[in-house]
C-alpha atoms as a PDB file:
ATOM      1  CA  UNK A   1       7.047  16.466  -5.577  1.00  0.00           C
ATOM      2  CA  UNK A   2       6.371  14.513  -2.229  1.00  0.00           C
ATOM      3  CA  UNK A   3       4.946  11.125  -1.309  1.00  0.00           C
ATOM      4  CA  UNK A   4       2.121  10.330   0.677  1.00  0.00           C
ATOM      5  CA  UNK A   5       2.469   6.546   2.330  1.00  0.00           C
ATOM      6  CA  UNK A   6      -0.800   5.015   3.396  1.00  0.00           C
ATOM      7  CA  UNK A   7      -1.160   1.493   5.402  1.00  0.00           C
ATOM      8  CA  UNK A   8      -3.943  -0.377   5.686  1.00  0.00           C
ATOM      9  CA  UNK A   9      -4.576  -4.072   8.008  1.00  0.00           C
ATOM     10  CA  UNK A  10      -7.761  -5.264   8.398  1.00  0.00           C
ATOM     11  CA  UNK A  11      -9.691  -8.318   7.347  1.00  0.00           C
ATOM     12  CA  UNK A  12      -9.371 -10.033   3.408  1.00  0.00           C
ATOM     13  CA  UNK A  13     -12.998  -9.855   3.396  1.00  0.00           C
ATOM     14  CA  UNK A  14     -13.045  -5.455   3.596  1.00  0.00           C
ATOM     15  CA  UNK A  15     -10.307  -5.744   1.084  1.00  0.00           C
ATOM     16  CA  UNK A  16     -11.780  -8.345  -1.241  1.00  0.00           C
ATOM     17  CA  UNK A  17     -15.319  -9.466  -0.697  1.00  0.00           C
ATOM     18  CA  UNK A  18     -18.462  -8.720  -2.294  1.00  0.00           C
ATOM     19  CA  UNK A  19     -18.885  -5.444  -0.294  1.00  0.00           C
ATOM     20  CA  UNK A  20     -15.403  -4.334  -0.809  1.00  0.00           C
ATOM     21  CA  UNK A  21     -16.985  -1.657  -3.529  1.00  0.00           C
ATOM     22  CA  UNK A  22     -19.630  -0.329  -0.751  1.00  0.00           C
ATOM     23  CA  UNK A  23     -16.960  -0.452   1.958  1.00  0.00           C
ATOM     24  CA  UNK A  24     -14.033   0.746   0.098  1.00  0.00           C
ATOM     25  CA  UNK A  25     -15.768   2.883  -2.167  1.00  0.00           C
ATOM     26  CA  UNK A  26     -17.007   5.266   1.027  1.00  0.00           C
ATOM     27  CA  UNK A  27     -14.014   8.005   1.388  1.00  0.00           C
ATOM     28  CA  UNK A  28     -14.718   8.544   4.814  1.00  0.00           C
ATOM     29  CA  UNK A  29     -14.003   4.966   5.801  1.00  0.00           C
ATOM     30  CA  UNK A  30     -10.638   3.991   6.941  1.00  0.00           C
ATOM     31  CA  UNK A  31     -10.379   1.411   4.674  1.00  0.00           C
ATOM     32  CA  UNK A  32      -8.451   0.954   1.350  1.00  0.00           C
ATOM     33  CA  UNK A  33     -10.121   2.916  -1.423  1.00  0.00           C
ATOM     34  CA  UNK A  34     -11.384   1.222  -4.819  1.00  0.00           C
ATOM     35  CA  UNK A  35      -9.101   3.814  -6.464  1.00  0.00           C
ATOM     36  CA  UNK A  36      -5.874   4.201  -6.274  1.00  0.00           C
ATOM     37  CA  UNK A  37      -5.484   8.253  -6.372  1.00  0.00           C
ATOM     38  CA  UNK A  38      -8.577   8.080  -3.484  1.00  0.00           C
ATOM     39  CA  UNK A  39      -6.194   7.531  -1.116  1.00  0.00           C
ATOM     40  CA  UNK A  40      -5.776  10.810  -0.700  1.00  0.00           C
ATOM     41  CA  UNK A  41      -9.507  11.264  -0.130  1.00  0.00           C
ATOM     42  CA  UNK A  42      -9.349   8.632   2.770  1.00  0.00           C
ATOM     43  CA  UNK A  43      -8.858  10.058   6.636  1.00  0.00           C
ATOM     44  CA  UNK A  44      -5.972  11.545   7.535  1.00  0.00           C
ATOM     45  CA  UNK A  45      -5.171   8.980  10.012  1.00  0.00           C
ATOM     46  CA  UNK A  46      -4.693   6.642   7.318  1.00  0.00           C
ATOM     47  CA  UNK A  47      -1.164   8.514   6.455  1.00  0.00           C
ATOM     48  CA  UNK A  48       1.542   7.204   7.918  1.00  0.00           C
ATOM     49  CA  UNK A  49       4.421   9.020   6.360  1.00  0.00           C
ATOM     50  CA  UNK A  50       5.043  12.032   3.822  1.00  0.00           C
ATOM     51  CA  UNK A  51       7.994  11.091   2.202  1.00  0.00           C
ATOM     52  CA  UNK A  52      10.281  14.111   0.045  1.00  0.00           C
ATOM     53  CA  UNK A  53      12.066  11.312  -1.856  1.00  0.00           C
ATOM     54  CA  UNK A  54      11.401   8.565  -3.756  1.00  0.00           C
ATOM     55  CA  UNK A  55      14.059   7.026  -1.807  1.00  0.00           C
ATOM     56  CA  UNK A  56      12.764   7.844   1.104  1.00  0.00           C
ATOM     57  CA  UNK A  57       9.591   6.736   0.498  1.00  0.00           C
ATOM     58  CA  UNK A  58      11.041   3.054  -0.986  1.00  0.00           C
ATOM     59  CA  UNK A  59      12.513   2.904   2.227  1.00  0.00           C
ATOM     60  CA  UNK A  60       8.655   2.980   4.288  1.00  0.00           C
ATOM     61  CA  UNK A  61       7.875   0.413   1.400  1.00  0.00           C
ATOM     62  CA  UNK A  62      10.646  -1.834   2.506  1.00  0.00           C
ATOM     63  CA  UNK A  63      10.216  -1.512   6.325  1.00  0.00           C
ATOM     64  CA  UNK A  64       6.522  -2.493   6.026  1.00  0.00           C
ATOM     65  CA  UNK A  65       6.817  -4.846   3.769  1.00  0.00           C
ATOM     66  CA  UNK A  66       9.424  -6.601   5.545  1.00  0.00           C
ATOM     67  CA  UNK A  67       7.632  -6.171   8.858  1.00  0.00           C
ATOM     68  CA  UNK A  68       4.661  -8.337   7.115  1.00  0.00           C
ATOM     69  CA  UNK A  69       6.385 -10.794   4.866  1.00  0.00           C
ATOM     70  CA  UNK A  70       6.243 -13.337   7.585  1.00  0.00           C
ATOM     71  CA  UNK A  71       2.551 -13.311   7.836  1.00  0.00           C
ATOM     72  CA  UNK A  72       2.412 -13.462   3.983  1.00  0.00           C
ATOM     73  CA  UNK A  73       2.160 -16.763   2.037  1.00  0.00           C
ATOM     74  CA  UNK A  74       5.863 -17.866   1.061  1.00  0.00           C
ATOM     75  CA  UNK A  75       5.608 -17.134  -2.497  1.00  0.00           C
ATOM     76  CA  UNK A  76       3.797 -13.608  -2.090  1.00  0.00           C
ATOM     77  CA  UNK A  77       7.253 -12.630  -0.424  1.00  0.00           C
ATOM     78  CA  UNK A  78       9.806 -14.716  -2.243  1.00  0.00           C
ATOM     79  CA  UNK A  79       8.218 -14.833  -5.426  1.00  0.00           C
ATOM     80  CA  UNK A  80       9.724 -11.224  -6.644  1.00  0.00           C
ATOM     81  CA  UNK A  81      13.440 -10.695  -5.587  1.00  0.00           C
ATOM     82  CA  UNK A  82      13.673  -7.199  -2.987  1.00  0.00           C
ATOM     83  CA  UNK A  83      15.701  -6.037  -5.962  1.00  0.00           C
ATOM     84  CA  UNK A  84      13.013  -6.473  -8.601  1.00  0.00           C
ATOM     85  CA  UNK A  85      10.487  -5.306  -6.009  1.00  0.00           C
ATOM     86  CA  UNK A  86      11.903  -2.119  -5.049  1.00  0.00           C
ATOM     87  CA  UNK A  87      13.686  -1.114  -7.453  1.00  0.00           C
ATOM     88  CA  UNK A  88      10.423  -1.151  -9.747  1.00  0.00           C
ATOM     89  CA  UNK A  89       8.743   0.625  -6.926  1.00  0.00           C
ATOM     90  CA  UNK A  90      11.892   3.503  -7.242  1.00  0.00           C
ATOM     91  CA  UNK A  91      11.753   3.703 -10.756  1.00  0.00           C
ATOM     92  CA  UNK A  92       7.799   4.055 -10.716  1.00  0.00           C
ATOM     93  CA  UNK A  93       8.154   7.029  -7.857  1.00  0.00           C
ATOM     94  CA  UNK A  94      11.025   8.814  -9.960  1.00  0.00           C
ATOM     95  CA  UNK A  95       8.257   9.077 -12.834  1.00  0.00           C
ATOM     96  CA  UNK A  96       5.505  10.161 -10.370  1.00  0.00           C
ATOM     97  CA  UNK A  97       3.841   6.992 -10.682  1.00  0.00           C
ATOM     98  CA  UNK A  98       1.572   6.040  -7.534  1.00  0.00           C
ATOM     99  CA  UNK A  99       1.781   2.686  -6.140  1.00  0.00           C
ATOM    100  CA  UNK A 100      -0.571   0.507  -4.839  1.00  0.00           C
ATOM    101  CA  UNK A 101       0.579  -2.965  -2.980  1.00  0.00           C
ATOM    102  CA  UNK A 102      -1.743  -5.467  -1.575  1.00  0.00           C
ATOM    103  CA  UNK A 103      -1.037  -8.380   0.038  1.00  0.00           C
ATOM    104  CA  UNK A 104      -3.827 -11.151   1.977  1.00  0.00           C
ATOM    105  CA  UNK A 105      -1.861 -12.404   5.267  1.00  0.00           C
ATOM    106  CA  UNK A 106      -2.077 -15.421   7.110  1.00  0.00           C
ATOM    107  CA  UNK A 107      -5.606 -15.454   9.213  1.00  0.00           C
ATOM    108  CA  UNK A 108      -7.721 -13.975   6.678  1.00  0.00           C
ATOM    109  CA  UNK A 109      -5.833 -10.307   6.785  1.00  0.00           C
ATOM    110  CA  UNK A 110      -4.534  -8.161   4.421  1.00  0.00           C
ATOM    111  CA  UNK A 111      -2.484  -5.219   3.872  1.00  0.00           C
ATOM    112  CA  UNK A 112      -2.371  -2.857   1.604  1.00  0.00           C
ATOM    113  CA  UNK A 113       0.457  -0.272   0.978  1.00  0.00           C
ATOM    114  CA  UNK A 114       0.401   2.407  -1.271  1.00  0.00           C
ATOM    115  CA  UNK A 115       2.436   5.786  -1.895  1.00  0.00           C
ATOM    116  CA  UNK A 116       0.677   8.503  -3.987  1.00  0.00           C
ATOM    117  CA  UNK A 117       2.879  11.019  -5.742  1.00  0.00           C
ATOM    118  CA  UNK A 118       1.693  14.490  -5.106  1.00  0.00           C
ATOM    119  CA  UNK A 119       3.067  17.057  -7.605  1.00  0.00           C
END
């Protein structure tokens, strides 16, 4: 099994406005899919990592998230301890569960992070 990690930054609005199903929904957009498997479907550009581990791929989760928590409201990235947080997101992985984070950022941005288990 490996681990496709996909980023996404762009504005709230693309992520979570009324056209988000229009926008998101189009596979050829770089823009966070409505489903969570379509990642996969999206441009290639839109992969930032393949991962062979779950571990590995944890550790992409961490560095990103950690690289945006400060743009994040307080409680989006205090609220769950890094503990909770990635070890859920390790456990999930081991059982070739996908994952799909999103997160809206100071200044009307948002992220999205996901990692799709490919088998």
């Amino acid at each position: 099994m490996a681990f496709h990690c996909y980023l996404w930054h762009g504005d709230t609005a693309t992520a979570q406005g009324p056209k988000r199903d229009s926008l998101c929904g189009d596979l050829s957009l770089a823009t966070p899919p409505v489903l969570t498997r379509d990642w996969l479907r999206k441009p290639q550009s839109m992969l930032q990592r393949k991962a062979s581990t779950p571990e590995e791929a944890v550790n992409w989760l961490k560095e990103n998230f950690d690289q945006h928590a400060p743009k994040m409201a307080h409680t989006q990235a205090t609220s769950i301890s890094p503990e909770d947080r990635f070890g859920s997101a390790l456990a999930d992985l081991h059982s070739g569960n996908d994952l799909s984070w999103g997160f809206p950022l100071l200044g009307s941005k948002y992220l999205a992070l996901a990692v799709i288990a490919v088998h």
